[in-house]
N, C-alpha and C. Protein backbone atom coordinates (compact mmCIF):
# COMPACT_ATOMS: atom_id res chain seq x y z
N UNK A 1 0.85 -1.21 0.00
CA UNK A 1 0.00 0.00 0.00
C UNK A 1 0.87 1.25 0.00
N UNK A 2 1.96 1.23 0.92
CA UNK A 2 2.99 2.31 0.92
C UNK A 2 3.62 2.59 -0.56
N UNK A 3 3.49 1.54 -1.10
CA UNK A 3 4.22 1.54 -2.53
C UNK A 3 3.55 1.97 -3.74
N UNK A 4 2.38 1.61 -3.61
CA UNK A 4 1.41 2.36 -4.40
C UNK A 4 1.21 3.90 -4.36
N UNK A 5 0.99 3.69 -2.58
CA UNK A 5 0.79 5.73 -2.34
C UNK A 5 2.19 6.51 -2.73
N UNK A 6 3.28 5.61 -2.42
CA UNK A 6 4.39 6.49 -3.21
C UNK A 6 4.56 6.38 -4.92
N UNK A 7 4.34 5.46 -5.41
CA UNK A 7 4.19 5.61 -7.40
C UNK A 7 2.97 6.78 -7.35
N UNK A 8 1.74 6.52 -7.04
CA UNK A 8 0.81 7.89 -7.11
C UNK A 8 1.34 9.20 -6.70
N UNK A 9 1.87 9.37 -5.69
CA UNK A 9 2.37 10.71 -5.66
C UNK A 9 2.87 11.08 -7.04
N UNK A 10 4.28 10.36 -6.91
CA UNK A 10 5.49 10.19 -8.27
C UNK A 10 4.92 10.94 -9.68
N UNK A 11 3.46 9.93 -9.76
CA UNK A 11 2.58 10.45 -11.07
C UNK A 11 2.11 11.53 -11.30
N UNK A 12 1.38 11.62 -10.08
CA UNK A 12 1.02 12.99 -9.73
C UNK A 12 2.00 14.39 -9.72
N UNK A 13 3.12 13.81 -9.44
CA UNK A 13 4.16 15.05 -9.58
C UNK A 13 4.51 15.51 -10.73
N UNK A 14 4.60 14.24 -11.41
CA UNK A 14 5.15 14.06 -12.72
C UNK A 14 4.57 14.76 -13.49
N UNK A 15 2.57 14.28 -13.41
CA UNK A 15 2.05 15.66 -14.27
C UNK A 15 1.91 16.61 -14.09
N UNK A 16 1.79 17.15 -13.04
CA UNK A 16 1.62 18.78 -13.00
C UNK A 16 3.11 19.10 -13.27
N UNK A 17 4.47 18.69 -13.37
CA UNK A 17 5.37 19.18 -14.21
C UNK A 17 5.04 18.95 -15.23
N UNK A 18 4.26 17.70 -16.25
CA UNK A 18 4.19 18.49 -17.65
C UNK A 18 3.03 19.41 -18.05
N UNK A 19 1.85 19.55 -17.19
CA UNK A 19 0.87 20.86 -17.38
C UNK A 19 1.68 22.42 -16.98
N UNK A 20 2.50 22.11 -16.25
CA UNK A 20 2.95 23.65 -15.54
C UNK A 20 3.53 24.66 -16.58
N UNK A 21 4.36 24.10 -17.76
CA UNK A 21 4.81 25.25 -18.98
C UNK A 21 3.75 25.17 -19.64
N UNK A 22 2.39 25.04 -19.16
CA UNK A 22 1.41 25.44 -21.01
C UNK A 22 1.04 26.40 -20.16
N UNK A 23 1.52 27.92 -21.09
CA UNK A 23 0.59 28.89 -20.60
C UNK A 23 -0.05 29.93 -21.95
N UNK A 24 -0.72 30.52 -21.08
CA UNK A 24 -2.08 31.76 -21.93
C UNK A 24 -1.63 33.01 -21.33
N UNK A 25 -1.61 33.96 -22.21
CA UNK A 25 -0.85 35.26 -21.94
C UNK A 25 -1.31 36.32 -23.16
N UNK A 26 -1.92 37.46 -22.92
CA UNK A 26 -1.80 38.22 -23.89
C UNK A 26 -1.51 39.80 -23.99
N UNK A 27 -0.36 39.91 -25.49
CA UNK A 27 0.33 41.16 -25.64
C UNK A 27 0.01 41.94 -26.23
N UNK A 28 0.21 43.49 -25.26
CA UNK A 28 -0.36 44.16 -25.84
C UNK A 28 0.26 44.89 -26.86
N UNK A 29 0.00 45.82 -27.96
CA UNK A 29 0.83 45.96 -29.02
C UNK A 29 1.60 47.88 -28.28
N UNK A 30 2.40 47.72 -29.14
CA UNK A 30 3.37 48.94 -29.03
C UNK A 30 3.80 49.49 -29.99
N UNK A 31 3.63 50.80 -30.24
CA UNK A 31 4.14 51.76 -30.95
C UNK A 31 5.78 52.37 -31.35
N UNK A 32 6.21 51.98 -29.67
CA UNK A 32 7.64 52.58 -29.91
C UNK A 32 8.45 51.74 -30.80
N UNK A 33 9.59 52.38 -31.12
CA UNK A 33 10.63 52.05 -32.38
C UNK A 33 11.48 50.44 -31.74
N UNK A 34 11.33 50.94 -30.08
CA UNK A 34 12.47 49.33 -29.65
C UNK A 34 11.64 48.90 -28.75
N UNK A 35 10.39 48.51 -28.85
CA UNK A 35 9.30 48.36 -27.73
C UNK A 35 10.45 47.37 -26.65
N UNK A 36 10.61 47.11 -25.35
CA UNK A 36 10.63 45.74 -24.30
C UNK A 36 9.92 44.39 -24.61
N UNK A 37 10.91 43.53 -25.26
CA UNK A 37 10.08 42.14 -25.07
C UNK A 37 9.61 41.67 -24.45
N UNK A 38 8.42 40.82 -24.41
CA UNK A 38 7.93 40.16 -22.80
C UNK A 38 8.22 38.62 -23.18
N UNK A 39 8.96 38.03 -22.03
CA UNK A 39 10.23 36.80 -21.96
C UNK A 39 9.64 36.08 -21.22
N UNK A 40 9.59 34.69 -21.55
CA UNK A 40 9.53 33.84 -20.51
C UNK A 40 10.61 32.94 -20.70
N UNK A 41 11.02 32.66 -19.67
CA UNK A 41 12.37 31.55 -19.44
C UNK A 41 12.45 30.32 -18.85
N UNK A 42 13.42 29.62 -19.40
CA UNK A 42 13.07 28.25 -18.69
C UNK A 42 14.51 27.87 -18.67
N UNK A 43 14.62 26.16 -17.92
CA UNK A 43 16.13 26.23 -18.11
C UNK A 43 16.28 24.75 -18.61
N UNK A 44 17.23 24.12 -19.13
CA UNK A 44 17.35 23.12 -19.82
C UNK A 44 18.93 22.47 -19.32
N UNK A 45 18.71 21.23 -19.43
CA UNK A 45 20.01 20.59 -19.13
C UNK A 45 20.95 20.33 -20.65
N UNK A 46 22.03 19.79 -20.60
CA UNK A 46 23.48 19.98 -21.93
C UNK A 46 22.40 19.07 -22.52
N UNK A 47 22.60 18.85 -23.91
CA UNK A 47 21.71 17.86 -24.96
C UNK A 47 20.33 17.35 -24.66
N UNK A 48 19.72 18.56 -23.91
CA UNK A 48 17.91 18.15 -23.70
C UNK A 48 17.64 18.55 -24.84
N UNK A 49 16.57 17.53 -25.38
CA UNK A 49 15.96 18.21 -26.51
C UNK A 49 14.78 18.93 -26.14
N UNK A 50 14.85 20.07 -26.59
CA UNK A 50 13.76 21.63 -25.87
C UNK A 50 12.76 21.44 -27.44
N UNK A 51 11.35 21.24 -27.14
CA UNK A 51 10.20 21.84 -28.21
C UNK A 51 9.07 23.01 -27.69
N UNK A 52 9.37 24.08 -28.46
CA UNK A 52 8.61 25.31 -27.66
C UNK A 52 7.17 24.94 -29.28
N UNK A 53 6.08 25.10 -28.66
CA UNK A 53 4.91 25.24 -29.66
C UNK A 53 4.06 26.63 -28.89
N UNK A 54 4.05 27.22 -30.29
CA UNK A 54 3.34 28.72 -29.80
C UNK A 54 1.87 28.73 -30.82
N UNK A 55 1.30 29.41 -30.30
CA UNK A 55 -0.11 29.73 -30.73
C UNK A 55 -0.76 31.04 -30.42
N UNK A 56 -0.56 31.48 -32.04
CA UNK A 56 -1.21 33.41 -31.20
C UNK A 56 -2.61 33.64 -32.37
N UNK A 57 -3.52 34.18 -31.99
CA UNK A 57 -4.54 34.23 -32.85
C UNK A 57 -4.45 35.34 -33.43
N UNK A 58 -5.29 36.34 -34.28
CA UNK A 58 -5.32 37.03 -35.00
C UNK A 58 -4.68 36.76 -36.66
N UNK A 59 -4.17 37.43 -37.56
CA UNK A 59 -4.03 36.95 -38.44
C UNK A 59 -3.09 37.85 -39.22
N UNK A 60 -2.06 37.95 -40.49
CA UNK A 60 -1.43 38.84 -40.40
C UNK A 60 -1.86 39.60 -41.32
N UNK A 61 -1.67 40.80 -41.51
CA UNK A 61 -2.04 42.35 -41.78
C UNK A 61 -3.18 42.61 -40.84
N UNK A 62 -3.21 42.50 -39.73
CA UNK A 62 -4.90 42.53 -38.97
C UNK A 62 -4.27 44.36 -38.43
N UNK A 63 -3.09 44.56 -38.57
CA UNK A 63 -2.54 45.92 -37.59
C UNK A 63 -1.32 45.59 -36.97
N UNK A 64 -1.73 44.89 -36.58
CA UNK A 64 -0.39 44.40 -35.37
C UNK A 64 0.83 43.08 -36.04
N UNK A 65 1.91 43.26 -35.60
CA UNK A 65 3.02 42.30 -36.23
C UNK A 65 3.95 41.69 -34.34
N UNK A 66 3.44 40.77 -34.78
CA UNK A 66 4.32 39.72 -34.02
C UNK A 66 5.67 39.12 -34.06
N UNK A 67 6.43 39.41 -33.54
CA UNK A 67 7.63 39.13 -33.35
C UNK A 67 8.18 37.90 -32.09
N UNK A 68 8.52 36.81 -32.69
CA UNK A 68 9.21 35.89 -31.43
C UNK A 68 10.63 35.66 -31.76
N UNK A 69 11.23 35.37 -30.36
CA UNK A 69 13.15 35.00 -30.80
C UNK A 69 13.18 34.05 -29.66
N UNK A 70 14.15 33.16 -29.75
CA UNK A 70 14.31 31.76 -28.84
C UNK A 70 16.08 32.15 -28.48
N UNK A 71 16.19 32.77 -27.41
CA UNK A 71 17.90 32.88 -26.90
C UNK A 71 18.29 32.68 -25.48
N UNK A 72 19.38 31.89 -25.52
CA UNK A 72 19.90 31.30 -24.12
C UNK A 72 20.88 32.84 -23.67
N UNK A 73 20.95 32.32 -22.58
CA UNK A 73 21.69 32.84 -21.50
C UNK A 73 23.18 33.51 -21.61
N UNK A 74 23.66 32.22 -23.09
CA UNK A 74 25.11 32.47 -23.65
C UNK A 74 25.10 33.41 -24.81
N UNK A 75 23.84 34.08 -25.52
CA UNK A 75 23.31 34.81 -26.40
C UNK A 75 23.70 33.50 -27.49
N UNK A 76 23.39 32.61 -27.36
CA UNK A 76 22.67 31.64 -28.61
C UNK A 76 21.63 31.90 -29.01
N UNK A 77 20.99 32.16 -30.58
CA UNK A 77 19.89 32.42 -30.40
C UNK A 77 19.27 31.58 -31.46
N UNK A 78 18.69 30.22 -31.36
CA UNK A 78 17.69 29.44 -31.87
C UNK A 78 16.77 29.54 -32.93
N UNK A 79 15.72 30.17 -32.66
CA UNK A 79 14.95 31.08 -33.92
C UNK A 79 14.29 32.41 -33.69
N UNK A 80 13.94 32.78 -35.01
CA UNK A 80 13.77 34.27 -35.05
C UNK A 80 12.43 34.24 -35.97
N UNK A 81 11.25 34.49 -35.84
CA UNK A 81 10.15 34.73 -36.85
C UNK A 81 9.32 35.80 -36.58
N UNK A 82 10.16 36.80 -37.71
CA UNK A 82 8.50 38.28 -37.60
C UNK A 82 7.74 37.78 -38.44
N UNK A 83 6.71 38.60 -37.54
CA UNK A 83 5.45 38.82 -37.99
C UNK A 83 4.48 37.16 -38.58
N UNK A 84 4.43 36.82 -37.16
CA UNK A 84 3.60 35.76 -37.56
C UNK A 84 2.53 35.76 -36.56
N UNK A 85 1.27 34.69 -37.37
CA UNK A 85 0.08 34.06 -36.41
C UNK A 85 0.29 33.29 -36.97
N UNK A 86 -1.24 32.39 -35.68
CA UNK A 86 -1.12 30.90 -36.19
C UNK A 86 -0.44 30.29 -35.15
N UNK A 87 -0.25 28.77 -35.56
CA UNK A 87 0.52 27.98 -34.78
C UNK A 87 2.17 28.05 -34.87
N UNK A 88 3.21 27.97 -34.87
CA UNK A 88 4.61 27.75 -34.55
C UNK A 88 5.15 27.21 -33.82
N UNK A 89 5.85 26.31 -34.40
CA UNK A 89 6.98 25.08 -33.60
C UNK A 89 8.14 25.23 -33.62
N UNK A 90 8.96 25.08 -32.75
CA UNK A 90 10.79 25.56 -32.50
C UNK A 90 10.95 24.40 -32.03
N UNK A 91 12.18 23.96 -32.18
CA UNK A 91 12.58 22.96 -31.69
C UNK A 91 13.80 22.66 -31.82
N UNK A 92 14.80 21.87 -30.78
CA UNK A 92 16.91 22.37 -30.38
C UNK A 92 16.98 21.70 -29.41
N UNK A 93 18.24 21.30 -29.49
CA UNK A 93 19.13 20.48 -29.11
C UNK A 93 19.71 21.64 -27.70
N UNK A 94 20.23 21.29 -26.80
CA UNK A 94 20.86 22.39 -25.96
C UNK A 94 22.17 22.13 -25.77
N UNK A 95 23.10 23.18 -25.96
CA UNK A 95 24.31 22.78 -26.34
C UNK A 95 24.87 22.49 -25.10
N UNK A 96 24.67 23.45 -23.93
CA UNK A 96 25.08 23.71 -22.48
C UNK A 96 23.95 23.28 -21.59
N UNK A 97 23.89 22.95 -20.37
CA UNK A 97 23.09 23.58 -19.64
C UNK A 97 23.36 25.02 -19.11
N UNK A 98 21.60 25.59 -19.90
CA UNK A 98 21.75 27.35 -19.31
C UNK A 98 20.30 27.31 -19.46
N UNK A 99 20.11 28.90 -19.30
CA UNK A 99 18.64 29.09 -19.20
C UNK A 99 18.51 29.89 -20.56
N UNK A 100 17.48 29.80 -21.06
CA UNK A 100 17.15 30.39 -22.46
C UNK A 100 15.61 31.06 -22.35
N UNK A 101 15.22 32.48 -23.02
CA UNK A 101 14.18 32.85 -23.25
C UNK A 101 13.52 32.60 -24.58
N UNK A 102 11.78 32.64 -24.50
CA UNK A 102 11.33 32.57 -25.53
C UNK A 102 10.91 34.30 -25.21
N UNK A 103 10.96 34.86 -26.22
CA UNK A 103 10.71 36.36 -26.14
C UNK A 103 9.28 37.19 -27.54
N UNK A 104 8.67 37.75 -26.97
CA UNK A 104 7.70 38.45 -28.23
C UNK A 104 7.70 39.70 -27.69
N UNK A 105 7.49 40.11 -29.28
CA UNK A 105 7.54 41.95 -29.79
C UNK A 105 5.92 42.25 -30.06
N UNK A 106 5.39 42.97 -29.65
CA UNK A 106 3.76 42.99 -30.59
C UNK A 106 4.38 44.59 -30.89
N UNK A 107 3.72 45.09 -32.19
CA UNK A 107 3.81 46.22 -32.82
C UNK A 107 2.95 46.18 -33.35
N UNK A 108 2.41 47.97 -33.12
CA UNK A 108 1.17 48.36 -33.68
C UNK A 108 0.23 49.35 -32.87
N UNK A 109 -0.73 49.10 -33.12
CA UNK A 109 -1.78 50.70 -32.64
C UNK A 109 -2.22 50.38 -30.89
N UNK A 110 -1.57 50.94 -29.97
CA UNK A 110 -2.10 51.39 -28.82
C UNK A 110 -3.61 50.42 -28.39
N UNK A 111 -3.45 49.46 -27.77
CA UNK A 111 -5.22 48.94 -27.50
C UNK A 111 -5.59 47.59 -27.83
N UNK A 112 -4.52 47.45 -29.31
CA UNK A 112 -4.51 46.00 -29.67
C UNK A 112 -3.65 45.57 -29.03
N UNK A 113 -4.46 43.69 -28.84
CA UNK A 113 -3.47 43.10 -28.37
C UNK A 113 -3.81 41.98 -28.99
N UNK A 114 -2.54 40.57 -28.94
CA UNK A 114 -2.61 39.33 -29.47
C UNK A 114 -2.34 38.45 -28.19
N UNK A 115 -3.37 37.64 -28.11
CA UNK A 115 -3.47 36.24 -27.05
C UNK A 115 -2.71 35.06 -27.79
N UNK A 116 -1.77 34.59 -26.74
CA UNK A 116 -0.62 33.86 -27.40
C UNK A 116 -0.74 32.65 -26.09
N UNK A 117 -0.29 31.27 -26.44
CA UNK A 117 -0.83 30.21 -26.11
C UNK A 117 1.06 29.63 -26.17
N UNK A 118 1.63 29.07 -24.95
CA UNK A 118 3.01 28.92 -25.62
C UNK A 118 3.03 27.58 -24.43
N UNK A 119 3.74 26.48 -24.75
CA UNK A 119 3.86 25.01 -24.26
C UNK A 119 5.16 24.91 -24.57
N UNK A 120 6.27 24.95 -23.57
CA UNK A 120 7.48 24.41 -23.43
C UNK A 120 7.91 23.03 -23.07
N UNK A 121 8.34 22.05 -23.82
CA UNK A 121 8.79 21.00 -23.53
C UNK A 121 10.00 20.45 -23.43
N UNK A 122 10.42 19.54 -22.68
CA UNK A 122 11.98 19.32 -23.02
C UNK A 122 12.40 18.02 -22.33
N UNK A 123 13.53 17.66 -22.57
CA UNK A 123 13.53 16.46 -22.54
C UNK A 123 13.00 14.98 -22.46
N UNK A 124 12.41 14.25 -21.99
CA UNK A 124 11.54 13.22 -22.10
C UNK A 124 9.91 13.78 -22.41
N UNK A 125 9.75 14.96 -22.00
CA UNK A 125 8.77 15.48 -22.67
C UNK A 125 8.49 15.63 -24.26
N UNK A 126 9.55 16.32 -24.56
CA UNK A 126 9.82 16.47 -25.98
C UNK A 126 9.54 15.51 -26.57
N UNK A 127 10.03 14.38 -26.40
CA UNK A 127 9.79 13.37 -27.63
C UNK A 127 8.76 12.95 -28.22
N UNK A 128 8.79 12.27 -29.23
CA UNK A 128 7.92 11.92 -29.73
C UNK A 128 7.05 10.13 -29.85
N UNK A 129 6.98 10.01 -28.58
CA UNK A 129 6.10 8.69 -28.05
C UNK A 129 5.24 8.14 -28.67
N UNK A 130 4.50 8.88 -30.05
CA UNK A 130 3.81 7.75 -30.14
C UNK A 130 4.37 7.47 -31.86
N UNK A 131 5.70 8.23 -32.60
CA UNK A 131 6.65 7.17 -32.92
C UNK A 131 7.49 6.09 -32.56
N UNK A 132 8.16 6.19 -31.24
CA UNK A 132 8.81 5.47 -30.74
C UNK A 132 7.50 4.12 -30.46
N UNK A 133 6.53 4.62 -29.96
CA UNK A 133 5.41 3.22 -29.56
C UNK A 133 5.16 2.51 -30.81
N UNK A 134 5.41 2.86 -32.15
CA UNK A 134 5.38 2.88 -33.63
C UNK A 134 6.24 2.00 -33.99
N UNK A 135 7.40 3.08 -33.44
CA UNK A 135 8.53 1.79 -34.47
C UNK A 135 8.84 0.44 -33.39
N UNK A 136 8.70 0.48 -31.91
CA UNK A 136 9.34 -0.04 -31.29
C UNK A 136 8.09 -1.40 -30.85
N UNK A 137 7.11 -0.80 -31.17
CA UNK A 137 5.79 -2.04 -31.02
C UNK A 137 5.15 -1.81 -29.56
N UNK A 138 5.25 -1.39 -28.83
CA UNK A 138 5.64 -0.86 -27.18
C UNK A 138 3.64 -0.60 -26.64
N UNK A 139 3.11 -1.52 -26.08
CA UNK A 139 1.59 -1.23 -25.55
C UNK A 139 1.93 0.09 -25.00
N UNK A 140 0.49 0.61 -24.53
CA UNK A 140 -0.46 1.75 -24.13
C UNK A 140 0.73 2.14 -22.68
N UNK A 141 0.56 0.85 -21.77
CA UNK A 141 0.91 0.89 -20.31
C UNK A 141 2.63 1.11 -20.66
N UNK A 142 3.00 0.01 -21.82
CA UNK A 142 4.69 0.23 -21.89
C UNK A 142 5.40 1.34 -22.27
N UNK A 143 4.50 2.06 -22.78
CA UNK A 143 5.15 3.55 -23.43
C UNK A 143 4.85 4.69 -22.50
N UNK A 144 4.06 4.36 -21.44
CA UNK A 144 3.59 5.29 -20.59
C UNK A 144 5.02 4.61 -19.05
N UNK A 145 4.93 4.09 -19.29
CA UNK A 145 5.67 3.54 -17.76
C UNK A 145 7.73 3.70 -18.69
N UNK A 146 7.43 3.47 -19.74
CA UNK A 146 8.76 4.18 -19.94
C UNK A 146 9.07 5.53 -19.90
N UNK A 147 8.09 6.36 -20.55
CA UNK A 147 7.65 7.92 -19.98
C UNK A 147 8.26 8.08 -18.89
N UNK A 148 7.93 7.91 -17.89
CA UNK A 148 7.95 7.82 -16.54
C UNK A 148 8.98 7.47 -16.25
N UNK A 149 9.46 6.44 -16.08
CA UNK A 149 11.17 5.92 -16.17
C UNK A 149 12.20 7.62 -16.75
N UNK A 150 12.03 7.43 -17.94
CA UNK A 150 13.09 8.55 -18.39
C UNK A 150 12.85 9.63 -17.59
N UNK A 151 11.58 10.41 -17.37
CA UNK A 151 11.34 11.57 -16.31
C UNK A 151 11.97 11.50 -15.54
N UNK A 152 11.40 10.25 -14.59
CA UNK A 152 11.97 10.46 -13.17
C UNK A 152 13.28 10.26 -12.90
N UNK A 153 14.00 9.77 -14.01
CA UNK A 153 15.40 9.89 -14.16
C UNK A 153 15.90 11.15 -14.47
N UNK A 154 15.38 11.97 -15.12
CA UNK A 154 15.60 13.26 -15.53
C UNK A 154 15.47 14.16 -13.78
N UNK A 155 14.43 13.88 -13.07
CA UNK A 155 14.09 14.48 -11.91
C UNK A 155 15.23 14.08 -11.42
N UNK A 156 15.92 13.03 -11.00
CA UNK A 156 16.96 12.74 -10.35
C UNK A 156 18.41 13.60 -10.67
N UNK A 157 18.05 13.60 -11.94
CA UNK A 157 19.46 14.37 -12.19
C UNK A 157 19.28 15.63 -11.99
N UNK A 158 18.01 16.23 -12.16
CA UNK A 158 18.28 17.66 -11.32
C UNK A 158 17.98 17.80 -10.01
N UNK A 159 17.53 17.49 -9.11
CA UNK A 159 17.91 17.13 -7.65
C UNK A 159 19.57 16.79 -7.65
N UNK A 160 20.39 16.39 -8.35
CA UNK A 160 21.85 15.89 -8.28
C UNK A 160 22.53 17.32 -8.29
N UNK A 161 21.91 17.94 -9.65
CA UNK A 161 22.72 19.02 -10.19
C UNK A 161 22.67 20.06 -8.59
N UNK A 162 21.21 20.42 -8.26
CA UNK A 162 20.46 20.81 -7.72
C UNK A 162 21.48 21.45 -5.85
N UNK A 163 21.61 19.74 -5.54
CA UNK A 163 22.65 19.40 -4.85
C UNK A 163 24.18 19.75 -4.39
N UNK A 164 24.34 19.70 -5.81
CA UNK A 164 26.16 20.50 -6.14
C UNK A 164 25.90 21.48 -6.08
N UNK A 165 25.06 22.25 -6.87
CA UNK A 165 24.91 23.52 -6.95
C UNK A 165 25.19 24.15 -5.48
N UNK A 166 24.21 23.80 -4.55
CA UNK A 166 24.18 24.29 -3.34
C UNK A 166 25.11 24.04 -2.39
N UNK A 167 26.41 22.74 -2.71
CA UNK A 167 27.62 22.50 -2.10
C UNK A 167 28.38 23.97 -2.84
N UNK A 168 28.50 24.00 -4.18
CA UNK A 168 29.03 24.89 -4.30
C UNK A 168 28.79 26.36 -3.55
N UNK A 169 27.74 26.41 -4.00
CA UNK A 169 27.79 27.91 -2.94
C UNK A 169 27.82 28.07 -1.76
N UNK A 170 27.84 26.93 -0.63
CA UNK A 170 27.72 26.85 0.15
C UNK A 170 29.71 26.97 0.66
N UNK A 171 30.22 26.62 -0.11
CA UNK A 171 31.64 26.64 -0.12
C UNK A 171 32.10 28.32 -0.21
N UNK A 172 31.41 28.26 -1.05
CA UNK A 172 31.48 30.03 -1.93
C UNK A 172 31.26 30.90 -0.61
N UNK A 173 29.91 30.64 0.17
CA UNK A 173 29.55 31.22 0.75
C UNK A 173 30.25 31.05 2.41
N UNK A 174 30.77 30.00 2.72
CA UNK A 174 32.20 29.75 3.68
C UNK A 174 33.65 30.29 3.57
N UNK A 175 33.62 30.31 1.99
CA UNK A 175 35.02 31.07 1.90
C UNK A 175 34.53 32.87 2.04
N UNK A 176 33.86 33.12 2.07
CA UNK A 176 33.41 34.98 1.94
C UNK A 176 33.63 34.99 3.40
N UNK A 177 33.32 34.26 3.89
CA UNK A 177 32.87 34.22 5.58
C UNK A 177 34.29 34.15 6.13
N UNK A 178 35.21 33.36 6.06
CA UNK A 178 36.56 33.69 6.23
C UNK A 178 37.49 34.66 5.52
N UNK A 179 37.12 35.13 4.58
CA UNK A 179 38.02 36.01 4.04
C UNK A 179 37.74 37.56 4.80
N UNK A 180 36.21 37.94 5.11
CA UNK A 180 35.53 39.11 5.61
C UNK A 180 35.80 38.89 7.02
N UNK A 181 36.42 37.79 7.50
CA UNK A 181 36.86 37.55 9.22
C UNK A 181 37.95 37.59 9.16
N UNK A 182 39.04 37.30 8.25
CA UNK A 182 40.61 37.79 8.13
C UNK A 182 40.63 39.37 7.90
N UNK A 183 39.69 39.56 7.17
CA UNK A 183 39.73 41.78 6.93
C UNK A 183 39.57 41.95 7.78
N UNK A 184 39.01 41.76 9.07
CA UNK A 184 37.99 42.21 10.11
C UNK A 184 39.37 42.49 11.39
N UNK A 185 39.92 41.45 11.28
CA UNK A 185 40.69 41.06 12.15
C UNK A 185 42.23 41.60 11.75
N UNK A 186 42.46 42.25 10.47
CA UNK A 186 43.65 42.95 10.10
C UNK A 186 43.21 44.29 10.19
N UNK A 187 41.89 44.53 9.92
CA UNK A 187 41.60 45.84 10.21
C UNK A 187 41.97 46.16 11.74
N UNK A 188 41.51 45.51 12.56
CA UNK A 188 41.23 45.32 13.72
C UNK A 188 42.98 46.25 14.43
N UNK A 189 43.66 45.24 13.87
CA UNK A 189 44.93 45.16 14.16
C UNK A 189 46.06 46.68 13.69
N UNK A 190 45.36 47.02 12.61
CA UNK A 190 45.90 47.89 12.04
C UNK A 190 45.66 48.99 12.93
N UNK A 191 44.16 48.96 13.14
CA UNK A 191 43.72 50.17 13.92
C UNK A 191 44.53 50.13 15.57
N UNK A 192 44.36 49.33 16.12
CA UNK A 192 45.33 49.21 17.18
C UNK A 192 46.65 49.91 17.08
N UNK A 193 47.60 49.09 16.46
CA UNK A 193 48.97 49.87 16.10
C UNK A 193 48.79 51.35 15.24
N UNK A 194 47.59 51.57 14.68
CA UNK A 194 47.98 53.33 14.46
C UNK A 194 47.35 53.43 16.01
N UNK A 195 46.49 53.34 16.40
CA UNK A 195 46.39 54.11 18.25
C UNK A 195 47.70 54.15 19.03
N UNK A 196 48.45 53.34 19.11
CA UNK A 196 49.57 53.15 19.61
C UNK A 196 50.24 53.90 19.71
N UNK A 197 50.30 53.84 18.09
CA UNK A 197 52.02 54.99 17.34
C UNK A 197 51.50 56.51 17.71
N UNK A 198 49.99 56.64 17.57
CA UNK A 198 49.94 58.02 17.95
C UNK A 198 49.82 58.48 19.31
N UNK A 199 49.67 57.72 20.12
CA UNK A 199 49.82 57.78 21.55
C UNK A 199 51.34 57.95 22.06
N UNK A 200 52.09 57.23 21.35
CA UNK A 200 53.62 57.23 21.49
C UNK A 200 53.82 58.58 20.84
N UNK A 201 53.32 58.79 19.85
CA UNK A 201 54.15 60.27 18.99
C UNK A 201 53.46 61.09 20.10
N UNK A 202 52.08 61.65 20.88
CA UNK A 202 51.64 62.60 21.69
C UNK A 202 52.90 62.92 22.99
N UNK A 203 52.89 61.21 23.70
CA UNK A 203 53.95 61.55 24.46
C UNK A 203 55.11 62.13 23.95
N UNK A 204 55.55 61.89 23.20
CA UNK A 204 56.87 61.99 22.74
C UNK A 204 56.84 63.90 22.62
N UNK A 205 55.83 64.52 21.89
CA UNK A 205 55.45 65.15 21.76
C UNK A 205 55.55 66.44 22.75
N UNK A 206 54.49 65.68 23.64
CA UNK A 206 54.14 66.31 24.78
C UNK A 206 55.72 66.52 25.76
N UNK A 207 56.73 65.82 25.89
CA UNK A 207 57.69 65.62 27.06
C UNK A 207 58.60 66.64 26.15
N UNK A 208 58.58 66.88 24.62
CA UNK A 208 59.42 67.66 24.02
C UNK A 208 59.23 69.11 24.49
N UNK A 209 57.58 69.58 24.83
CA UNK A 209 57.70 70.58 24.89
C UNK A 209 57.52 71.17 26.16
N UNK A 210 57.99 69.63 27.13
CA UNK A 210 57.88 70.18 28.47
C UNK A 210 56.54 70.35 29.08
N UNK A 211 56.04 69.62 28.26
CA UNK A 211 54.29 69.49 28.75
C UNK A 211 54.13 68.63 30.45
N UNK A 212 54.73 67.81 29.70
CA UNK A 212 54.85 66.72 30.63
C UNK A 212 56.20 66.42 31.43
């Protein structure tokens, strides 16, 4: 029973990570010459295969021109298509792991806007399952429970990455901590010996002129 309630969770997790990138969003259009793109980002591991599918309604010459660009973090930039509606599919290999934006321009008259529909996928998501169930002969349950397999292997490896990551900074963040306690403590020191020297130069000072 424990084993069951833990695969159900598992599933359960599993999908609301692949419902969580389909989103509905709509832009409004802009006049200026370099309008601000509006970006959404995601992040991808080295050789995930990333499929972005976009969907914006309206149609073109309606007024407004649509602009999308697909660029990582390293200024790679994937694809580029003005002025489109309709459906659109992107789709890449990731050279690094980094984070990459999908980005849109709307241009045009003050008021209009275009409702855009955008589904990010990537790695075991991405693929295409019901070729593989095709060529490979693979039932309903076997292509779904391999699904699952590759995911939650994918989940593992970012919990791993996830992991380091936070040894690393956690190192990062131990070495700041000793380096700002060695300043602290030379400051410390410095200030001492100038009190000193000028306490010594006052006397010295003072007995010269018969003060003292």
């Amino acid at each position: 029973m424990r084993m069951f309630n833990g695969n159900l969770i598992l599933l359960l997790f599993i999908g609301f990570l692949s419902i969580a990138k389909g989103l509905r969003f709509e832009i409004e259009a802009k006049q200026e010459a370099n309008p601000e793109p509006f970006c959404i980002r995601d992040f991808v591991n080295e050789g995930q295969l990333v499929v972005i599918n976009i969907d914006s309604d309206g149609r073109i010459g309606d007024g407004q021109k649509l602009n999308m660009f697909v660029r990582d973090s390293t200024g790679n930039e994937y694809r580029r298509k003005n002025d489109f509606a309709g459906a659109l599919r992107v789709a890449f290999t990731a050279p690094s792991s980094t984070a990459f934006d999908v980005c849109f321009v709307n241009s045009g008259a003050t008021g209009m806007v275009r409702s855009v529909e955008l589904d990010i996928e990537s790695g075991s998501e991405a693929r295409d399952w019901n070729q593989i169930s095709a060529n490979e002969k693979l039932k309903p349950i076997e292509i779904e429970l391999r699904r699952v397999e590759e995911l939650s292997d994918e989940i593992v490896d970012e919990l791993a990455y996830l992991k380091n990551r936070e040894e690393r900074l956690r190192d990062t963040n131990e070495s700041t901590n000793r380096r700002v306690r060695n300043f602290s403590i030379l400051i410390i020191l410095v200030l001492a010996a100038l009190g000193a020297w000028q306490l010594n130069y006052l006397q010295n000072y003072f007995r010269s002129k018969n003060i003292i």
